[in-house]
Protein backbone atom coordinates (compact mmCIF):
# COMPACT_ATOMS: atom_id res chain seq x y z
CA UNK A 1 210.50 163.73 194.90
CA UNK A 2 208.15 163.66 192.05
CA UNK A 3 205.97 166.33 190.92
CA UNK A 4 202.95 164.63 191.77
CA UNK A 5 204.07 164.15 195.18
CA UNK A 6 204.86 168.15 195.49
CA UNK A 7 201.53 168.68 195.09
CA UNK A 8 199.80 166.38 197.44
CA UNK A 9 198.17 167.60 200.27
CA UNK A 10 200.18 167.67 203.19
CA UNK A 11 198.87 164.94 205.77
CA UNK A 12 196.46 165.44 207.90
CA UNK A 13 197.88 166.55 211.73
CA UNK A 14 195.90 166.50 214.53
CA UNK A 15 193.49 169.29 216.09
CA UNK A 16 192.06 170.00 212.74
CA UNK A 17 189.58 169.04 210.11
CA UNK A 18 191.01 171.39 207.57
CA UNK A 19 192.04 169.23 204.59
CA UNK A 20 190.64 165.49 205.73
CA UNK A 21 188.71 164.89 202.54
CA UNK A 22 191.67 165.56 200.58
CA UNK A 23 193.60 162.25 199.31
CA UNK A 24 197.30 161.25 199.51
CA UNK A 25 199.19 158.75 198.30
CA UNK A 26 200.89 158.03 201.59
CA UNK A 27 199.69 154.53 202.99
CA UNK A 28 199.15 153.55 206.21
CA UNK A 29 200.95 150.75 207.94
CA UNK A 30 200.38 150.11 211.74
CA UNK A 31 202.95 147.73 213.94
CA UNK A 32 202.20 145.98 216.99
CA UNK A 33 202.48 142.48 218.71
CA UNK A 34 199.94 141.25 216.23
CA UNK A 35 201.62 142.26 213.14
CA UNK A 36 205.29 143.40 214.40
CA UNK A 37 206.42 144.60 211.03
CA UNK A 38 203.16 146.34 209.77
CA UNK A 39 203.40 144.31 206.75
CA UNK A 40 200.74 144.70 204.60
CA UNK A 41 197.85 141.25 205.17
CA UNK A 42 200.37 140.48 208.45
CA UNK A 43 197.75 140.87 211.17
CA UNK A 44 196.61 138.26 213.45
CA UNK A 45 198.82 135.47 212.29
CA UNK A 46 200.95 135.03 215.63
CA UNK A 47 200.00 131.11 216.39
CA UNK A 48 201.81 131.13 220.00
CA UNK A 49 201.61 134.16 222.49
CA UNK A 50 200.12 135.32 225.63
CA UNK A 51 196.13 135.22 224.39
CA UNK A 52 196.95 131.69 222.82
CA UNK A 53 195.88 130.06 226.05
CA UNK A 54 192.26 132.16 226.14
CA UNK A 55 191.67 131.32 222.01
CA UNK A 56 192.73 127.60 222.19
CA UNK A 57 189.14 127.16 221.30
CA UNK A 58 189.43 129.69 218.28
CA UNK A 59 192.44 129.58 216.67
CA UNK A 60 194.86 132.13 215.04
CA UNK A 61 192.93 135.81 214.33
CA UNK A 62 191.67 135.24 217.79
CA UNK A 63 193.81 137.86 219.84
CA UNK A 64 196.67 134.79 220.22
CA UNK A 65 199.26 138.13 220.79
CA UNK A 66 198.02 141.30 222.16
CA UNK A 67 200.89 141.85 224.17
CA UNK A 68 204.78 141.31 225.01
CA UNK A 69 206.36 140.89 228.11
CA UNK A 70 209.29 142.78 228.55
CA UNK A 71 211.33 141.18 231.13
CA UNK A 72 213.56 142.92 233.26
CA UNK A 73 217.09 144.20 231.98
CA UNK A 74 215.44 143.58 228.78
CA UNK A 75 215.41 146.03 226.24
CA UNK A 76 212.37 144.94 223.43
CA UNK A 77 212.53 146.50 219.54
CA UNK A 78 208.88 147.60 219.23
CA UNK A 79 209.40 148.56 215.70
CA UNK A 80 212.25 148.79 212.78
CA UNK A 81 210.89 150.69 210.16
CA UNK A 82 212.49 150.88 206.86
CA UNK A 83 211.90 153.26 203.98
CA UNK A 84 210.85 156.90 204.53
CA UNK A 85 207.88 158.16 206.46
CA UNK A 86 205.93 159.68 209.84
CA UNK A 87 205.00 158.14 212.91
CA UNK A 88 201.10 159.54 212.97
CA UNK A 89 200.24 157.42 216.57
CA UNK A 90 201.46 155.92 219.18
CA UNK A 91 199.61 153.86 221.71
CA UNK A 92 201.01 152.15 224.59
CA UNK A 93 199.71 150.39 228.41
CA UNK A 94 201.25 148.87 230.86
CA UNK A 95 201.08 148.60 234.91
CA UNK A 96 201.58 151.82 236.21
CA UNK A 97 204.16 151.52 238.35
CA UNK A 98 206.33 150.73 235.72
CA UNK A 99 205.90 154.17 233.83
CA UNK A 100 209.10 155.27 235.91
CA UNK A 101 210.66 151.79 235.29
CA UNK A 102 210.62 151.35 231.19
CA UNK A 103 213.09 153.66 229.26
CA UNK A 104 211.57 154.48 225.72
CA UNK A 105 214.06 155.07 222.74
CA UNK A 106 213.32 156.56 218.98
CA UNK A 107 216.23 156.61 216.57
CA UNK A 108 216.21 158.10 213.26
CA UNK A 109 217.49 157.44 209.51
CA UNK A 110 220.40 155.07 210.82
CA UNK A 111 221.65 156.98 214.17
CA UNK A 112 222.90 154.77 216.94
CA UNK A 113 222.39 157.61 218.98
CA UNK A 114 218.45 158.12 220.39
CA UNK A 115 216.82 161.27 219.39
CA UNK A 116 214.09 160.22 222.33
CA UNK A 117 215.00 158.68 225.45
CA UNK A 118 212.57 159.39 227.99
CA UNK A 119 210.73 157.24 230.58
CA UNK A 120 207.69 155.92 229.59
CA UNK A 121 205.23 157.51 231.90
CA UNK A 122 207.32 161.11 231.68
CA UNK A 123 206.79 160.81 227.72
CA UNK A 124 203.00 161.05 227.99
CA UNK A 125 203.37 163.80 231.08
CA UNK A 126 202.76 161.22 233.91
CA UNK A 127 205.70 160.97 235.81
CA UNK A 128 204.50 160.00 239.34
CA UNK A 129 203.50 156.47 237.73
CA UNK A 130 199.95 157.81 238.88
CA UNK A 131 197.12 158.10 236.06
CA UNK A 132 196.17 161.36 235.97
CA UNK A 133 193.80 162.05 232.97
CA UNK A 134 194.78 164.62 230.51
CA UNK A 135 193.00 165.82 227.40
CA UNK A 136 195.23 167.60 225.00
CA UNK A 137 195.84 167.74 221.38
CA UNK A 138 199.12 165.87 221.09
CA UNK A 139 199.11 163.84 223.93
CA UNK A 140 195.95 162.56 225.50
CA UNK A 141 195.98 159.59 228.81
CA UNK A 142 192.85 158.15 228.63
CA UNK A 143 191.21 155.88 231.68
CA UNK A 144 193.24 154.04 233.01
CA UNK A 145 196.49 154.06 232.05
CA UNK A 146 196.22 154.60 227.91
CA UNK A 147 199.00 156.41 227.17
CA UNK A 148 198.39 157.95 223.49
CA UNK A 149 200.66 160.41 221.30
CA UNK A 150 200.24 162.23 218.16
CA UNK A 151 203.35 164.26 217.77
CA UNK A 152 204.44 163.43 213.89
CA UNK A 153 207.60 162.12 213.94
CA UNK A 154 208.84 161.83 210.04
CA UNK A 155 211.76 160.00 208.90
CA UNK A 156 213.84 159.96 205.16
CA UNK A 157 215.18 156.68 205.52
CA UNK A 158 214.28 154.12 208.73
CA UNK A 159 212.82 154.72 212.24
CA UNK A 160 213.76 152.16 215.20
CA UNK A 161 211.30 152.43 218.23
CA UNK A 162 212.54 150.04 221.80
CA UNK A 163 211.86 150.20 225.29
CA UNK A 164 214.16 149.03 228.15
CA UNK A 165 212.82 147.74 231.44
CA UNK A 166 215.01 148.82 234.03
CA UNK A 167 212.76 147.13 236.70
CA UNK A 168 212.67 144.15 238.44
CA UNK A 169 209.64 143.07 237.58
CA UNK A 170 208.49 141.22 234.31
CA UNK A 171 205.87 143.73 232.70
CA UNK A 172 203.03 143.05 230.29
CA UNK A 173 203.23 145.92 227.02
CA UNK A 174 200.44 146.66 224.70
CA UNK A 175 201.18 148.88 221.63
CA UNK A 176 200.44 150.10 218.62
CA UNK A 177 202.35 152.23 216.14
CA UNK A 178 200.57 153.77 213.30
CA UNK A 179 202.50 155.95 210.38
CA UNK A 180 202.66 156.90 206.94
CA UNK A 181 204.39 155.24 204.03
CA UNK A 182 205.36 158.42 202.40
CA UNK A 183 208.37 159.96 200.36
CA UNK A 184 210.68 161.58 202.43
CA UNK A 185 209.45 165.58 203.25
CA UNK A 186 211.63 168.55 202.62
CA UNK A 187 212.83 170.67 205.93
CA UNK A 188 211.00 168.33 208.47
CA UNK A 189 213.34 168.40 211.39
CA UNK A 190 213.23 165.37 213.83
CA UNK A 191 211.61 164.90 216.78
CA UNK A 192 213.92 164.92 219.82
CA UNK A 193 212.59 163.82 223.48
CA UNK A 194 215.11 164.56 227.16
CA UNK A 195 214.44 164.27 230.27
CA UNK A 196 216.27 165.36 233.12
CA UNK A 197 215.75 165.18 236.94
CA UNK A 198 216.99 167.31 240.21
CA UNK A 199 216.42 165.71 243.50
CA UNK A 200 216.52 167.95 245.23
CA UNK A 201 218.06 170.96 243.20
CA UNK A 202 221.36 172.83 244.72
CA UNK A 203 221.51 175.83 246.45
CA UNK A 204 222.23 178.36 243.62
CA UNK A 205 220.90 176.08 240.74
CA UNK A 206 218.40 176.34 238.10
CA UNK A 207 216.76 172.95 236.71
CA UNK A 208 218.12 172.51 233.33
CA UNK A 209 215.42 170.76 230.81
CA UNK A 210 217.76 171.39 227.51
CA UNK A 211 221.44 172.09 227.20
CA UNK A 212 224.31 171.84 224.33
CA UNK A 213 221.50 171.23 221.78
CA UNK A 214 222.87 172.47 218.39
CA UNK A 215 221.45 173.32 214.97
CA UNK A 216 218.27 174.97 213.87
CA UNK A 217 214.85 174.23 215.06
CA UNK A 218 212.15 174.58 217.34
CA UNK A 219 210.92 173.61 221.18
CA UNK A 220 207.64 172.16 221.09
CA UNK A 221 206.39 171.20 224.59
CA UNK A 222 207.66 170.62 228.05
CA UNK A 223 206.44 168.56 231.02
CA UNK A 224 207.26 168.68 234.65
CA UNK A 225 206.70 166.75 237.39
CA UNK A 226 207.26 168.91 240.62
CA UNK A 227 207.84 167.29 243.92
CA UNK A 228 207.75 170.03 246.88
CA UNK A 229 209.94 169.51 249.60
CA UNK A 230 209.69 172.46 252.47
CA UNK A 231 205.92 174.56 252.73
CA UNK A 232 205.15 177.15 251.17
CA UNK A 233 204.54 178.37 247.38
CA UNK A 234 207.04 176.78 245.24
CA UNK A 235 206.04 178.17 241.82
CA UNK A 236 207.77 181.52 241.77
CA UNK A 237 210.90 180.58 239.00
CA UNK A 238 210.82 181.59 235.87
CA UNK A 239 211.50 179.64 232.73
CA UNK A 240 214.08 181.19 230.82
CA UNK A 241 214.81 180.34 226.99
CA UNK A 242 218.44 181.03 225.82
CA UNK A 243 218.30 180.69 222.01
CA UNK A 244 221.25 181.37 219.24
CA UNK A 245 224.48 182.26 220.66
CA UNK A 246 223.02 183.39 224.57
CA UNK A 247 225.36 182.98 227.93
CA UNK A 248 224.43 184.85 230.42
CA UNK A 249 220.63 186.35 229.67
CA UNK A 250 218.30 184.66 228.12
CA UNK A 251 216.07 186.10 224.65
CA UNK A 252 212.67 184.55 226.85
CA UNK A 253 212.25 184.71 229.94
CA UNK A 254 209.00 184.03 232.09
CA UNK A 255 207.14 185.82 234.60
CA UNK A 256 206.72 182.37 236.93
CA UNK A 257 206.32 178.98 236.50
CA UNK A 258 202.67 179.17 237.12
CA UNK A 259 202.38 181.90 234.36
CA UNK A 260 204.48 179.71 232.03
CA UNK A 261 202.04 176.66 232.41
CA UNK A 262 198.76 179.00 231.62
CA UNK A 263 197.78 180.18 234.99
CA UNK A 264 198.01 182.79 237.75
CA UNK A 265 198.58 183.34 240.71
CA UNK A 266 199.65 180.30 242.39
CA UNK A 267 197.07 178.17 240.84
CA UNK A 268 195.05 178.85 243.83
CA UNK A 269 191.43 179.42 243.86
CA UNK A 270 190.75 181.47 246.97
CA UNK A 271 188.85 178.81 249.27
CA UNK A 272 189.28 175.80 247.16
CA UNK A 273 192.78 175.44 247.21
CA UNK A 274 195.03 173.97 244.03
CA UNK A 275 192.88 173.91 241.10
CA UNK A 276 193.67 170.54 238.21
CA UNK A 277 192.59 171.21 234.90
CA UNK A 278 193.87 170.19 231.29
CA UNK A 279 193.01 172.03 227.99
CA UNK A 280 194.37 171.18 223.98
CA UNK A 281 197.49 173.04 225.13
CA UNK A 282 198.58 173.51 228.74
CA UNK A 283 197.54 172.12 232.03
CA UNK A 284 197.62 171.89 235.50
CA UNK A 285 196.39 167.93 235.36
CA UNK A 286 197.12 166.46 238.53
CA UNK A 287 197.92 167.29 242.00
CA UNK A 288 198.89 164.34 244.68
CA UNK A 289 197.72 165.66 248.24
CA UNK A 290 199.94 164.33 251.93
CA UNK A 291 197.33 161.81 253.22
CA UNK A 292 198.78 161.95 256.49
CA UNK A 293 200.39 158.60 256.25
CA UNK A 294 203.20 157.81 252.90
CA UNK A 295 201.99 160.50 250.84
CA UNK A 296 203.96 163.20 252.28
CA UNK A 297 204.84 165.81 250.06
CA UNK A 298 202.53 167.66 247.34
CA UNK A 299 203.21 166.63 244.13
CA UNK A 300 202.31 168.34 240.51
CA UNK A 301 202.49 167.80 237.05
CA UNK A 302 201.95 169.93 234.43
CA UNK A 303 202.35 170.71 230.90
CA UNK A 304 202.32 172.91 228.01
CA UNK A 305 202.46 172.12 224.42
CA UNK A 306 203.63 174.82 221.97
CA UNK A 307 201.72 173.71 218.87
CA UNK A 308 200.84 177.15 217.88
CA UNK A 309 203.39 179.17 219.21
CA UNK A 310 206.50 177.04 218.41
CA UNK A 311 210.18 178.79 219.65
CA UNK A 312 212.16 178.69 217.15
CA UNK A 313 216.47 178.92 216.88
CA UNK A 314 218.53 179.29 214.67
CA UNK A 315 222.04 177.61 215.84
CA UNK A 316 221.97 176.48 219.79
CA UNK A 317 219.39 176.06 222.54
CA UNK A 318 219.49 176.10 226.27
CA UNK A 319 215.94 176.01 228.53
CA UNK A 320 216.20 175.75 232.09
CA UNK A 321 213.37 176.60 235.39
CA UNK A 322 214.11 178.17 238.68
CA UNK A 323 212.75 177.29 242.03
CA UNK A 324 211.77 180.17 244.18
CA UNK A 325 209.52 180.62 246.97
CA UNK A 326 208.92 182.90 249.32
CA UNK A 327 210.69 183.79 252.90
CA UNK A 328 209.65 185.90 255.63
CA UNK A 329 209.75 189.51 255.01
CA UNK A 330 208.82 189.38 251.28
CA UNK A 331 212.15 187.85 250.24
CA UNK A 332 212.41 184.58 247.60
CA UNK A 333 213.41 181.80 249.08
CA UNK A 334 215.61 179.31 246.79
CA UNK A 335 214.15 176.48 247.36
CA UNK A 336 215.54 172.05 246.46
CA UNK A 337 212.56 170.67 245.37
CA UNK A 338 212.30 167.52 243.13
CA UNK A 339 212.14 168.63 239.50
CA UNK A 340 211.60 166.16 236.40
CA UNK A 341 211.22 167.55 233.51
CA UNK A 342 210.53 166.44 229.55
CA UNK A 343 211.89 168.64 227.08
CA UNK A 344 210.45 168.35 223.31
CA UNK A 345 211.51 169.48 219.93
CA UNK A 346 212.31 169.45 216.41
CA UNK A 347 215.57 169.94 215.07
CA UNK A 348 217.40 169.69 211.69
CA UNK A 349 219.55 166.44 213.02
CA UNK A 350 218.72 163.20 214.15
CA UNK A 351 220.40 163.31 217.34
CA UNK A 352 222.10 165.57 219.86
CA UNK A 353 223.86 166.52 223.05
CA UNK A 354 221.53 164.64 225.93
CA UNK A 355 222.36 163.46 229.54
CA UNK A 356 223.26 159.83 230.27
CA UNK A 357 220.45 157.34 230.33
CA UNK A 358 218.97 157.18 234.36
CA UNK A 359 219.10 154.13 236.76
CA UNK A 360 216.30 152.72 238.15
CA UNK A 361 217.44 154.33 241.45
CA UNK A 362 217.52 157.57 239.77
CA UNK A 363 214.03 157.15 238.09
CA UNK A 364 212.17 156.27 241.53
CA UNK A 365 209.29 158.50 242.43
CA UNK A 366 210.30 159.05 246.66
């Protein structure tokens, strides 16, 4: 790396406006179905797609390809990025009951392996294929269904972005990916994406979110999507961090799994019941209520990004979530609740230790 590139300003991240008048020589490319390669003057040339029936009257330029189709068993490259750089933005929509249905995959610098490989709905922390809106720093779902993501994702050497559609259904996919052309950064780890489900969760188990992850880095965020399966309170676990070398006990461990996710004391407010409500870091953002007919069960999801307070390790990382309620005569009930969770973070490699890739039958929101 050049000297002149040590001392430009570091790009801009999101949240602040600290440094935004400063210039860089990192360009911006953006990829999507009207430029797929991001190639510089490459917009709007597509002369056959599915717009090219509403601009037969306009010609190319005329939003000929907005979209894909991704059809099912298909697994669509959205981008193959060469060179070094950081994914700034990502942008996606499609039908949302296919957000349980489309696998997304990110591989770094030449892995085979996928350091992200998440569905698409659990990625942006929506993973009852329900829009529930949610106003955060690095991930924001606007109405109805735009599913938006600033985590920077930098590369040294090529970044390869697909999406598999597990369902059986054709689906329409709008995108956009926006990064930096930019020499390759010193100590930026990768970012790293998993998602696990239990359904319901065994007597004597704890939901795992991360396991077997080695090297050194840090956990940035986690999402769940809770589905409650007897009465009762259901948030009394703890979350429980085992960092560099722990077995039995972790180094963190939480005070309850509403306390973990910003609030107290069952999220209740006394009178009004379950209280929703998303903030730049942590949320309670949607709750899905029995309706007395096929909505059965409560339902949750909830987040929390740790943007500030980053956990760091050295060597190995294991996170996992408990599920306790309460019994009669002020005991804790284990309870076998649904648990999905998405596990993010950065780590010095481009891939690691993650569980196999779901089935469609194992992705379905019942």
């Amino acid at each position: 790396m050049s000297a002149e590139h040590d001392t430009d300003p570091a790009p801009i991240g999101p949240g602040g406006l600290a440094g935004l008048a400063s210039l860089s020589s990192a360009l911006t490319r953006s990829i999507g179905p009207e430029n797929p390669d991001g190639a510089p003057g490459g917009g709007g040339l597509a002369t056959d797609g599915p717009g090219a029936g509403f601009a037969r009257e306009l010609g190319p330029g005329w939003k000929v390809r907005p979209n894909i189709v991704v059809e099912p068993g298909e697994r669509a490259e959205l981008a193959d990025i060469t060179g070094s750089g950081t994914i700034r933005h990502l942008w996606l929509t499609t039908a949302q009951p296919a957000w349980r249905q489309m696998l997304l995959r990110l591989h770094w610098d030449g892995d085979p392996q996928p350091a992200v490989e998440v569905p698409l709905g659990d990625f942006f922390a929506q993973g009852w294929s329900q829009y529930a809106p949610l106003s955060s720093v690095p991930v924001t779902v606007a109405p109805n269904g735009g599913l938006n993501c600033y985590w920077p994702m930098p590369f040294s050497h090529g970044a390869r972005m697909s999406i598999e559609n597990l369902g059986d259904q054709p689906r329409n996919l709008y995108y956009e990916i926006t990064y930096d052309q930019e020499p390759a950064q010193r100590s930026t780890g990768r970012f790293h994406a998993q998602w696990r489900r239990s359904n319901p969760l065994a007597t004597g188990d704890e939901h795992v979110l991360v396991a077997g992850v080695e090297g050194r880095g840090h956990y940035v965020g986690t999402s769940l999507a809770w589905g409650v399966n007897s009465r009762g309170w259901w948030g009394e676990g703890e979350l429980k961090f085992f960092l560099d070398g722990d077995q039995e006990h972790p180094t963190i461990n939480g005070t309850g799994t509403e306390d973990y996710f910003g609030g107290a004391w069952d999220f209740h407010v006394p009178s009004e019941g379950y209280q929703a409500f998303t903030t730049p870091y942590l949320g309670l953002h949607q709750i899905i209520r029995p309706d007395g007919l096929y909505e059965s069960q409560q339902r949750f999801a909830m987040y929390r990004w740790h943007v500030p307070d980053p956990i760091r390790f050295a060597t190995d990382l294991r996170v996992q979530v408990q599920a306790l309620g309460w019994r009669e005569g002020g005991r804790y009930l284990q309870r076998h609740d649904d648990i999905a969770s998405t596990a993010l973070f950065y780590l010095d490699r481009t891939s690691a230790a993650r569980p196999a890739p779901p089935t469609a039958d194992e992705l379905e929101t019942l």
